[in-house]
Structure formats: structure tokens, C-alpha cells
Protein backbone atom coordinates (compact mmCIF):
# COMPACT_ATOMS: atom_id res chain seq x y z
CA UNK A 1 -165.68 -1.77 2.30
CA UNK A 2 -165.64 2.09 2.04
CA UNK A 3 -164.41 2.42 5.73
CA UNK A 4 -161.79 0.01 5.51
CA UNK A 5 -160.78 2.10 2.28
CA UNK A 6 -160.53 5.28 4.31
CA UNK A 7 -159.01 4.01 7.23
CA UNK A 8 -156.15 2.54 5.10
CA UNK A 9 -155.91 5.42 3.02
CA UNK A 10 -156.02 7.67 6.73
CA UNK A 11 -153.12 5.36 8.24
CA UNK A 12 -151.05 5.84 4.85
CA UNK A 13 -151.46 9.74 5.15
CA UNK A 14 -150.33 9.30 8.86
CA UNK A 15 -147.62 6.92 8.34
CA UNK A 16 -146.43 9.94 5.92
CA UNK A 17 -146.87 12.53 7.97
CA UNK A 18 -144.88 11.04 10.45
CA UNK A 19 -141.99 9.94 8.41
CA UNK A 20 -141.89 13.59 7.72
CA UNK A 21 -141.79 14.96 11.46
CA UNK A 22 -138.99 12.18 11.74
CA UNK A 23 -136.95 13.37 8.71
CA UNK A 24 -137.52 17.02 10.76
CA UNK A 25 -136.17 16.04 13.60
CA UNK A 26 -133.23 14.13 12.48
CA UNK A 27 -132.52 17.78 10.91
CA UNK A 28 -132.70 19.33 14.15
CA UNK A 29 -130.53 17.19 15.58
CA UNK A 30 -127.75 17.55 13.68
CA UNK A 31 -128.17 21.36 13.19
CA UNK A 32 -128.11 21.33 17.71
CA UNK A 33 -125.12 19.17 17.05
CA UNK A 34 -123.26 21.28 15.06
CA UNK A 35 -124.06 23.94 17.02
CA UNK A 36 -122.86 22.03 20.46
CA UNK A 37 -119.29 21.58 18.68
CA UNK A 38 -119.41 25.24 17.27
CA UNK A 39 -119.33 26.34 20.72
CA UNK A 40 -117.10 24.38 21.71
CA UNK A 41 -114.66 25.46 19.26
CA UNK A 42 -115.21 28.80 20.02
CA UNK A 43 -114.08 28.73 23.85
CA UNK A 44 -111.16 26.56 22.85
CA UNK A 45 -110.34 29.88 20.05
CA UNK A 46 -110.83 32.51 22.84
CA UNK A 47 -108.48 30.42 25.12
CA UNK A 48 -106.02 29.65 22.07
CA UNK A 49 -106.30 33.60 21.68
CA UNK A 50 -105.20 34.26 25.49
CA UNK A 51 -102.05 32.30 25.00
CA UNK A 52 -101.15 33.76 22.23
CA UNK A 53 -101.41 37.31 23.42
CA UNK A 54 -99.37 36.31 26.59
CA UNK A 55 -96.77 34.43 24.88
CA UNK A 56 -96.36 37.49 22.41
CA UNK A 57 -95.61 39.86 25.38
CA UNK A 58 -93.56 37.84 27.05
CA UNK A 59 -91.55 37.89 23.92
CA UNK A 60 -91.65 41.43 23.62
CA UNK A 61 -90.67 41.28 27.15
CA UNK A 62 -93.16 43.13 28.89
CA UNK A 63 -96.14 42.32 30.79
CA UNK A 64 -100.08 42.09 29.19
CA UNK A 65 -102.15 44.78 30.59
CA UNK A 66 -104.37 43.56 33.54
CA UNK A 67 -107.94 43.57 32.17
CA UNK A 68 -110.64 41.28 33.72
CA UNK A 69 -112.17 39.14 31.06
CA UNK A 70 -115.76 37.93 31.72
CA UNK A 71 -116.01 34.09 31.87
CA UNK A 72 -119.00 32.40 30.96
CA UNK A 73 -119.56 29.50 32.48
């Protein structure tokens, strides 16, 4: 009866442990989402950024200096 008692108590501490690591890694997932669309948003700033520098010399009426930008793929 003692090993039965063990194992059960055992598979409870197990069963816990896991829900745990699951709780973890539902965590983790959202924090890599919300990192995904942060990224996202940032390339779609820096090209937002770009147009509005060009559209603000064109309506000073003179031309943006030619720099070369570094893409990142």
C-alpha cells in the first residue's frame, strides 16, 4: 500500500510540475509574440519615417541628401 501511496503522491508532484512548465511556456509565447509584432512595427515606423522626410523636402522644394541607409533584411 505504501508504494502505491508514493507513486500517486510522485505522479501528483509531476502532474504539477508540468502544469507549471506549461503555464511557462504559454508565457514565452506570448512575450516572442509580442516581440514578432514589435518588430514589425518598427520597420513599418522607419519606412513611415522615410516618407515623411521625402515628402517634407519635396515641400520645401529641394531634394533629400543622398545617404545610403543600411537595410536589414
Amino acid at each position: 500500500m505504501e508504494r502505491t501511496d508514493l507513486s500517486d503522491r510522485r505522479f501528483d508532484v509531476l502532474l504539477e510540475r508540468l502544469d507549471r512548465i506549461g503555464d511557462e511556456l504559454n508565457r514565452m509565447n506570448k512575450r516572442l509574440d509580442h516581440d514578432e509584432h514589435f518588430v514589425r512595427l518598427t520597420r513599418e515606423l522607419a519606412s513611415l519615417n522615410e516618407s515623411l522626410q521625402a515628402l517634407a523636402y519635396a515641400a520645401l522644394g529641394t531634394q533629400a541628401p543622398q545617404v545610403r541607409r543600411r537595410r536589414d533584411a
